[in-house]
C-alpha atoms as a PDB file:
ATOM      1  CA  UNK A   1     103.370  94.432  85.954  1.00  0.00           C
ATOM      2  CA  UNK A   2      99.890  93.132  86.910  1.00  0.00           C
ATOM      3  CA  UNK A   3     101.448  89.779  87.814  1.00  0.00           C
ATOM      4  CA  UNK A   4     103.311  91.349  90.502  1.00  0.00           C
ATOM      5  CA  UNK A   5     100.429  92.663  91.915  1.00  0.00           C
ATOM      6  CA  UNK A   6      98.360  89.409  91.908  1.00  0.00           C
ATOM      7  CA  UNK A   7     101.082  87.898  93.767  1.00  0.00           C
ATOM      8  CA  UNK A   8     100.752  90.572  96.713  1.00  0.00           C
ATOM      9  CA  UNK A   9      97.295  90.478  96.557  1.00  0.00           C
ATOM     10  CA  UNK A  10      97.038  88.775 100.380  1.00  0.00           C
ATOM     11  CA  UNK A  11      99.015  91.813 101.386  1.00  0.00           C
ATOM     12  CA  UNK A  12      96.467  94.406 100.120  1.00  0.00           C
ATOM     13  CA  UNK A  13      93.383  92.718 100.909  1.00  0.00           C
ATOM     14  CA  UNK A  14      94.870  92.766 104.772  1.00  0.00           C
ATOM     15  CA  UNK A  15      95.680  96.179 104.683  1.00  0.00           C
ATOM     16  CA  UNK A  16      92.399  97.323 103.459  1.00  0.00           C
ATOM     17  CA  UNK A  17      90.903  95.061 106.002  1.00  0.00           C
ATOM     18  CA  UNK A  18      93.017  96.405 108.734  1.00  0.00           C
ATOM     19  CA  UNK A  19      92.238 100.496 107.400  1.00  0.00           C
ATOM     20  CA  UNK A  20      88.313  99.659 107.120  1.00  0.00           C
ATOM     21  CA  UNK A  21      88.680  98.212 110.865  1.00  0.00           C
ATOM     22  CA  UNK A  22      90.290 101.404 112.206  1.00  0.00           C
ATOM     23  CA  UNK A  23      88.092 103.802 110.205  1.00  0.00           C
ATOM     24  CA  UNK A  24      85.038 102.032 111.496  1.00  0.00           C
ATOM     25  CA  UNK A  25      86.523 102.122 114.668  1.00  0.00           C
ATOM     26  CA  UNK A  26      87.232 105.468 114.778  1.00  0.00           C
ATOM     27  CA  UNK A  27      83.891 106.057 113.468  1.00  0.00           C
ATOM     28  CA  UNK A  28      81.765 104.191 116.326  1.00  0.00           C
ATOM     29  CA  UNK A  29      83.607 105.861 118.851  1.00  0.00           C
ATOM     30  CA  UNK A  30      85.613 102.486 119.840  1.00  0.00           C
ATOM     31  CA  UNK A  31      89.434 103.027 121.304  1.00  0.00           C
ATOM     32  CA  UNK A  32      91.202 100.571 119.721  1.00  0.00           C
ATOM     33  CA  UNK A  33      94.771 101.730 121.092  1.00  0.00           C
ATOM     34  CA  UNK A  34      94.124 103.807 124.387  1.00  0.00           C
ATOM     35  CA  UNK A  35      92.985 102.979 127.567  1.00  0.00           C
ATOM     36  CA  UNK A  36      90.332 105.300 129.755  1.00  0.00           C
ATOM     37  CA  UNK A  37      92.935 105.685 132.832  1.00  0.00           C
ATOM     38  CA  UNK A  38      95.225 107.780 130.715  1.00  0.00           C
ATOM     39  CA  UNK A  39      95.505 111.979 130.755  1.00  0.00           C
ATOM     40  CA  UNK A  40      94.629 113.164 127.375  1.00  0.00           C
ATOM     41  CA  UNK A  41      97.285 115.736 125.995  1.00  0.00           C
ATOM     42  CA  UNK A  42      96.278 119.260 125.240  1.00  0.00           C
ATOM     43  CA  UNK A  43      97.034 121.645 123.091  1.00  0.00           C
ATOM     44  CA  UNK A  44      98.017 124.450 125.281  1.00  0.00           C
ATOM     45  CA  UNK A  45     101.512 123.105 126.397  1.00  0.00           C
ATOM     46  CA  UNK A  46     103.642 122.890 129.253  1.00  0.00           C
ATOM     47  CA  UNK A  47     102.362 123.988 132.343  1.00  0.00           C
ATOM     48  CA  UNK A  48      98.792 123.411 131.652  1.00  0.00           C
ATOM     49  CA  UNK A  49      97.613 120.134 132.920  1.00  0.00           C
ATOM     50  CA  UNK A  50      94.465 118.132 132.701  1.00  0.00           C
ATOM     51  CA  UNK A  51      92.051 118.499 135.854  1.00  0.00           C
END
């Protein structure tokens, strides 16, 4: 069972990568997948847009 694992290591080590990246990220304040031009949604529904 362990030998399956060492041969997806690769695989693991770039997903932990790629989830420490995004928490730091997220962490620093840094957008990684928006863009400042766009309307941020809120919580109040239809009807109720962002001024």
């Amino acid at each position: 069972m362990i030998e399956e694992y060492k041969k997806m290591k690769w695989f693991f080590i770039w997903v932990l990568l790629l989830a420490g990246g995004m928490v730091f990220s997220n962490m620093s304040g840094y957008r990684v997948f928006s863009s400042g031009g766009q309307q941020q949604w809120k919580a109040g529904g239809p009807g109720l847009y962002h001024k």
